[in-house]
C-alpha atoms as a PDB file:
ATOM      1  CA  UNK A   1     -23.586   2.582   9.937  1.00  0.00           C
ATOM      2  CA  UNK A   2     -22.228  -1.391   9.240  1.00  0.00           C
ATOM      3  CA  UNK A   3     -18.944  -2.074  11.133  1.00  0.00           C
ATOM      4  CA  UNK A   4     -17.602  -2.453   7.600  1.00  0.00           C
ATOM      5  CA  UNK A   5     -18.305   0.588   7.042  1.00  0.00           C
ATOM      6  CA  UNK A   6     -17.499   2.094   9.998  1.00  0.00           C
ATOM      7  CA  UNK A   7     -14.282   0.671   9.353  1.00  0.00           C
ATOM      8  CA  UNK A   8     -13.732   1.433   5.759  1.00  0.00           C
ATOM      9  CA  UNK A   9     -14.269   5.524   7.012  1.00  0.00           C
ATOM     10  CA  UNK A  10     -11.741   5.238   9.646  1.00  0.00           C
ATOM     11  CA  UNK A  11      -8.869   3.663   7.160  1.00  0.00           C
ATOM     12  CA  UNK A  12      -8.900   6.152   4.636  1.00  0.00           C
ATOM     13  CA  UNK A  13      -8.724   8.825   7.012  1.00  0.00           C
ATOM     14  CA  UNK A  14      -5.965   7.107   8.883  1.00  0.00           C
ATOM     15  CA  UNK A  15      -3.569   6.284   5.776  1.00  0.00           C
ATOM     16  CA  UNK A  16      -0.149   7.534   4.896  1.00  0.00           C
ATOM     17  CA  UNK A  17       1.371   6.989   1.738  1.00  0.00           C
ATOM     18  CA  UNK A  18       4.598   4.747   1.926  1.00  0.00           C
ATOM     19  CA  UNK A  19       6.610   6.695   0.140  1.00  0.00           C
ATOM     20  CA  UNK A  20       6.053   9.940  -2.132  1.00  0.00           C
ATOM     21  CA  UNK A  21       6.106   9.476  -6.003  1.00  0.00           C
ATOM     22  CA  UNK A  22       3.949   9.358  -9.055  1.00  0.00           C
ATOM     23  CA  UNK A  23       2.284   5.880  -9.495  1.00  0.00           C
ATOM     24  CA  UNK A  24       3.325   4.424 -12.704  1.00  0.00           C
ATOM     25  CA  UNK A  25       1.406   1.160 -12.356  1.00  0.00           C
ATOM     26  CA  UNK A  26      -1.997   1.114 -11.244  1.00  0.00           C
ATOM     27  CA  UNK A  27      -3.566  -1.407 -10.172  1.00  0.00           C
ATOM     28  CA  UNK A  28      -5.525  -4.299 -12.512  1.00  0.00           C
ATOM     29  CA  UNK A  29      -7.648  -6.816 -11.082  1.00  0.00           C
ATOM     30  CA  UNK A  30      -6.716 -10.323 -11.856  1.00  0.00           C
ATOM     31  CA  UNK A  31     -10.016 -12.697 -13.693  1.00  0.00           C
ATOM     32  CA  UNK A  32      -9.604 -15.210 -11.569  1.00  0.00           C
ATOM     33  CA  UNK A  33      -7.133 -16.092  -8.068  1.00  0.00           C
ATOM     34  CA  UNK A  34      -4.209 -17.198 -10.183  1.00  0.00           C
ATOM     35  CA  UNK A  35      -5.167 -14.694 -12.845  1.00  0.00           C
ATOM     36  CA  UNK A  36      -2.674 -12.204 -14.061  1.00  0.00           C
ATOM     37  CA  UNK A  37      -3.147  -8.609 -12.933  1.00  0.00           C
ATOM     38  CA  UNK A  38      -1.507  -5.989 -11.377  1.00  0.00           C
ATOM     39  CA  UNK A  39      -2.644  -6.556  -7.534  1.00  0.00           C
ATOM     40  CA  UNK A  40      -1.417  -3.210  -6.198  1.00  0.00           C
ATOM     41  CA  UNK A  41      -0.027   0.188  -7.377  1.00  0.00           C
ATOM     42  CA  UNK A  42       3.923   1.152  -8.249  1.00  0.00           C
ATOM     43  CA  UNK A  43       5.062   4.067  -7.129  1.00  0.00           C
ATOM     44  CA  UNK A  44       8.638   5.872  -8.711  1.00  0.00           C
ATOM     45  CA  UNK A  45      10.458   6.910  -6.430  1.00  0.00           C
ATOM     46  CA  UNK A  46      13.903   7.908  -5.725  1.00  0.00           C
ATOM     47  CA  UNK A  47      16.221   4.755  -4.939  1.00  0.00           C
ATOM     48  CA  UNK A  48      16.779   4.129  -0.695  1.00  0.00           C
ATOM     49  CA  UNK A  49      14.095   6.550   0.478  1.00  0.00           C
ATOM     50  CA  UNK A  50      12.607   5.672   3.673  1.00  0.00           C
ATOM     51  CA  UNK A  51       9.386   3.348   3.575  1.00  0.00           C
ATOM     52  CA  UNK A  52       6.570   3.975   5.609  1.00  0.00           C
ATOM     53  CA  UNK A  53       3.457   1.932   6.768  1.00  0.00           C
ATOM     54  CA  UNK A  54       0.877   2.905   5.401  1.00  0.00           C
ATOM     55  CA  UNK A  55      -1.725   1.825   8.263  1.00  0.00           C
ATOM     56  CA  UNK A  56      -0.816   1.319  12.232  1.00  0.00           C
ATOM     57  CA  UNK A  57      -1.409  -2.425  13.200  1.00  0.00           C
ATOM     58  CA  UNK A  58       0.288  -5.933  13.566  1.00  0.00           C
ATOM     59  CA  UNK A  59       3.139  -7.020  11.078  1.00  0.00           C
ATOM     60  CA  UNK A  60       2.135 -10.267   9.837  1.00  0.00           C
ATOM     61  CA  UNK A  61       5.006 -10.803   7.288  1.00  0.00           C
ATOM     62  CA  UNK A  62       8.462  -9.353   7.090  1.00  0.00           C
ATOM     63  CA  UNK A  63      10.813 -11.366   4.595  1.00  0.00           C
ATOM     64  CA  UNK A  64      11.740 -12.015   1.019  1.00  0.00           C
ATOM     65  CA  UNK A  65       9.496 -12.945  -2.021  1.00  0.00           C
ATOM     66  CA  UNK A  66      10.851 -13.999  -5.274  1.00  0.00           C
ATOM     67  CA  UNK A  67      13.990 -11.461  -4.297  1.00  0.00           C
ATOM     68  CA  UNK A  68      11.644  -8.870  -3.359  1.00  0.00           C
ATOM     69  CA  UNK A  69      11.643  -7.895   0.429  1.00  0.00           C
ATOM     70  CA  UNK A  70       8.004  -6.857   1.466  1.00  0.00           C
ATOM     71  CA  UNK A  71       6.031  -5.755   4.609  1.00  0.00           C
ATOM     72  CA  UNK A  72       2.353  -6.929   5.331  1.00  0.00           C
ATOM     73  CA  UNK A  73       0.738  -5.209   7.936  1.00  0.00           C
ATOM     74  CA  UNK A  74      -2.679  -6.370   9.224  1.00  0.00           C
ATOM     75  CA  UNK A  75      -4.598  -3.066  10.872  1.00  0.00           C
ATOM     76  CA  UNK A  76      -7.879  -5.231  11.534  1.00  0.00           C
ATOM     77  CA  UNK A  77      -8.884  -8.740  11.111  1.00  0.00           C
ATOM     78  CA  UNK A  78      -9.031  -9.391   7.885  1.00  0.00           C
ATOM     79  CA  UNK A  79      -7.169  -6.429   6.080  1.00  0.00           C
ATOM     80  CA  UNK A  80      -3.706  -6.429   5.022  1.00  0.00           C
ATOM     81  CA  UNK A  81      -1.648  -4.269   3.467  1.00  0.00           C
ATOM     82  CA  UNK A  82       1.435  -4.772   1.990  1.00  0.00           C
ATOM     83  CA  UNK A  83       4.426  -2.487   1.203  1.00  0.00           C
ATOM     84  CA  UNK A  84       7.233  -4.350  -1.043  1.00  0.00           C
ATOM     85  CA  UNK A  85       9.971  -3.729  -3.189  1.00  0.00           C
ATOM     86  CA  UNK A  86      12.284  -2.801  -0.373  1.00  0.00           C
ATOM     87  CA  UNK A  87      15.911  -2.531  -0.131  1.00  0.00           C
ATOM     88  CA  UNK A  88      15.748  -3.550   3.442  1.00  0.00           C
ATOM     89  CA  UNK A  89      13.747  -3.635   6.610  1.00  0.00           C
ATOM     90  CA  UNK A  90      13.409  -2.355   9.447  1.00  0.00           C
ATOM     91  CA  UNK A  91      10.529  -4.751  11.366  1.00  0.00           C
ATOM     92  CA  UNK A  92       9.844  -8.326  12.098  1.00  0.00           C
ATOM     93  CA  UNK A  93       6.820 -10.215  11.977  1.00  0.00           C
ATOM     94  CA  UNK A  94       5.129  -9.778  14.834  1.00  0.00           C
ATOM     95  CA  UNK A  95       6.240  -6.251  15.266  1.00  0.00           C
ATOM     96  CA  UNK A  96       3.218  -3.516  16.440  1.00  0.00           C
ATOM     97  CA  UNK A  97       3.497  -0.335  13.544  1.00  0.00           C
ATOM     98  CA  UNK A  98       2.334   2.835  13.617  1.00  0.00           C
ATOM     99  CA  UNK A  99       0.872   5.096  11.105  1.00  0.00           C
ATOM    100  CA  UNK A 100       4.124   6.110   9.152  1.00  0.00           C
ATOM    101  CA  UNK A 101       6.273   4.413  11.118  1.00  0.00           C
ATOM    102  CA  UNK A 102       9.632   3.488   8.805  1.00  0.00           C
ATOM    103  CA  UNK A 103       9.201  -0.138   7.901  1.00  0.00           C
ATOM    104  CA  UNK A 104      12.219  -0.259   5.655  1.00  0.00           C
ATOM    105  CA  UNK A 105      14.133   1.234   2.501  1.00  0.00           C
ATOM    106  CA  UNK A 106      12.708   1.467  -0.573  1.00  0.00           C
ATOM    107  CA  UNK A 107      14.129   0.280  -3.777  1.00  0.00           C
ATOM    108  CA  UNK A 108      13.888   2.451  -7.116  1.00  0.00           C
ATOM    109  CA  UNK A 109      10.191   1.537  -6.939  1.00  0.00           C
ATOM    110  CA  UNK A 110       7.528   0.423  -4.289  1.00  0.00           C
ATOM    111  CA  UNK A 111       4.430  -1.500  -4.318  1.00  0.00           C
ATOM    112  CA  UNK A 112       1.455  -1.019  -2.481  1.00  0.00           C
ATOM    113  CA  UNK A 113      -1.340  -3.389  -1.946  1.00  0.00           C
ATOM    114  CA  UNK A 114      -4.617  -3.767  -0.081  1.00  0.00           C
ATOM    115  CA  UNK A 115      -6.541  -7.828   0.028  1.00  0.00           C
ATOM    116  CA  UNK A 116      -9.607  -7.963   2.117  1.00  0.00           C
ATOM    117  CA  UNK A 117     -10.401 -11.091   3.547  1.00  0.00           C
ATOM    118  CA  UNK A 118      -8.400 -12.508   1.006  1.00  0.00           C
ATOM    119  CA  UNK A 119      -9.567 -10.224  -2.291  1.00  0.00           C
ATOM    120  CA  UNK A 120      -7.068  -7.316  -3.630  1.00  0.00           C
ATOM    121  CA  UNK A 121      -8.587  -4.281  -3.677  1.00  0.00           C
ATOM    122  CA  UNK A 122      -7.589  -0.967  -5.617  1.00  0.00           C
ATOM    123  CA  UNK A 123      -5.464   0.497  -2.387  1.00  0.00           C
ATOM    124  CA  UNK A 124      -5.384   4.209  -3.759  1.00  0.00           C
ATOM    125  CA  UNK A 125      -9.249   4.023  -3.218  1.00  0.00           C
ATOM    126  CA  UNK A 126      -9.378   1.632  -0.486  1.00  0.00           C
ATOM    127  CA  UNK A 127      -6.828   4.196   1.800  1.00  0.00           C
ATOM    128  CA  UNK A 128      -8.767   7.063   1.051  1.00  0.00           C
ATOM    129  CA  UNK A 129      -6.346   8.701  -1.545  1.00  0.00           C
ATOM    130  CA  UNK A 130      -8.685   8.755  -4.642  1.00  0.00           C
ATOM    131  CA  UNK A 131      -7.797   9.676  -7.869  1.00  0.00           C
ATOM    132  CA  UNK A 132      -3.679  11.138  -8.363  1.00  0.00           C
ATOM    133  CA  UNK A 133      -3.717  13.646 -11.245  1.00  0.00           C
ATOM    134  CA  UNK A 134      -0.570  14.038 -12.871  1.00  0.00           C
ATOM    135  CA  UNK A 135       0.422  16.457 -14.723  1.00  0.00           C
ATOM    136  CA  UNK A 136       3.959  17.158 -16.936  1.00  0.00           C
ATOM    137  CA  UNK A 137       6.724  14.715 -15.689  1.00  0.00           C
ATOM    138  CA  UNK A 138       4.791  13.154 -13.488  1.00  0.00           C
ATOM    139  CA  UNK A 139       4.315  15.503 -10.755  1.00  0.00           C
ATOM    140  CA  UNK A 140       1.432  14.935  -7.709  1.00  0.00           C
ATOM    141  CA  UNK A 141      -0.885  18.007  -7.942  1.00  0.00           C
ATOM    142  CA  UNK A 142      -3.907  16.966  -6.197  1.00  0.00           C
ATOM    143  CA  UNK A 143      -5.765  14.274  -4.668  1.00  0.00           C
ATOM    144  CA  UNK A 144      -9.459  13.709  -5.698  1.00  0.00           C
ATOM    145  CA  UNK A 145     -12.195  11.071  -5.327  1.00  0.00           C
ATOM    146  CA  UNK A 146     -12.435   8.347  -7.844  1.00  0.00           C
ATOM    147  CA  UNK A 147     -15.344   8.464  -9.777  1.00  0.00           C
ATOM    148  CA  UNK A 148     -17.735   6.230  -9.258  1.00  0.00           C
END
């Protein structure tokens, strides 16, 4: 089995989600770099709820984007993933994470978003959580793969 691979196997069975709520943006990959798209997925969720990283490893980036306070934690070289839309934070670049660890508070929504070695991936998929199905108001029955 390629280290990629290898690797690939071990994140999805070692991802949390960052915090619980239907996703009501999924993710659209841009054209191009500068492209518009949706690089990540939104998730609704209840305003101030505690964030979570997804992923143990090193934070990279702890601050404020365009208002926006966001997370990026790197869990191997080359992978980042990034947790944004918070209220506040709770971790400083540099800062070791664990799986679930509390990064921050979320705002009324929260981003999540996968790039590796620079490319945005779908991060349901990439973190092992397949396909959500929904059903009446939004509610998270069941996790399933993606199809293919």
């Amino acid at each position: 089995m390629s280290s990629v691979l290898t690797f690939l196997v071990s994140l999805a069975l070692a991802a949390v989600a960052p915090v619980p709520g239907p996703v009501t943006q999924h993710f659209v990959a841009p054209a191009c770099q500068r492209c518009a798209g949706h690089r990540g997925v939104t998730i609704d969720n209840p305003d101030g709820l505690p964030a979570r990283s997804p992923v143990a490893g090193n934070v990279t980036f702890a601050g404020t984007v365009a208002h926006q306070m966001y997370v990026v934690v790197q869990p191997r070289a080359g992978v980042l993933v990034t947790v944004g839309r918070l209220n506040s934070l709770m971790v400083a670049k540099g800062d070791t994470v664990g799986e679930g660890q509390e990064i921050g508070m979320s705002g009324a929504t929260t981003y999540l978003g996968v790039r590796v070695r620079g490319v945005y991936m779908e991060p349901l998929r990439f973190l092992g959580f397949g396909r959500v199905r929904l059903v009446g108001g939004g509610t998270v029955v069941g996790l399933g793969p993606l199809p293919r």
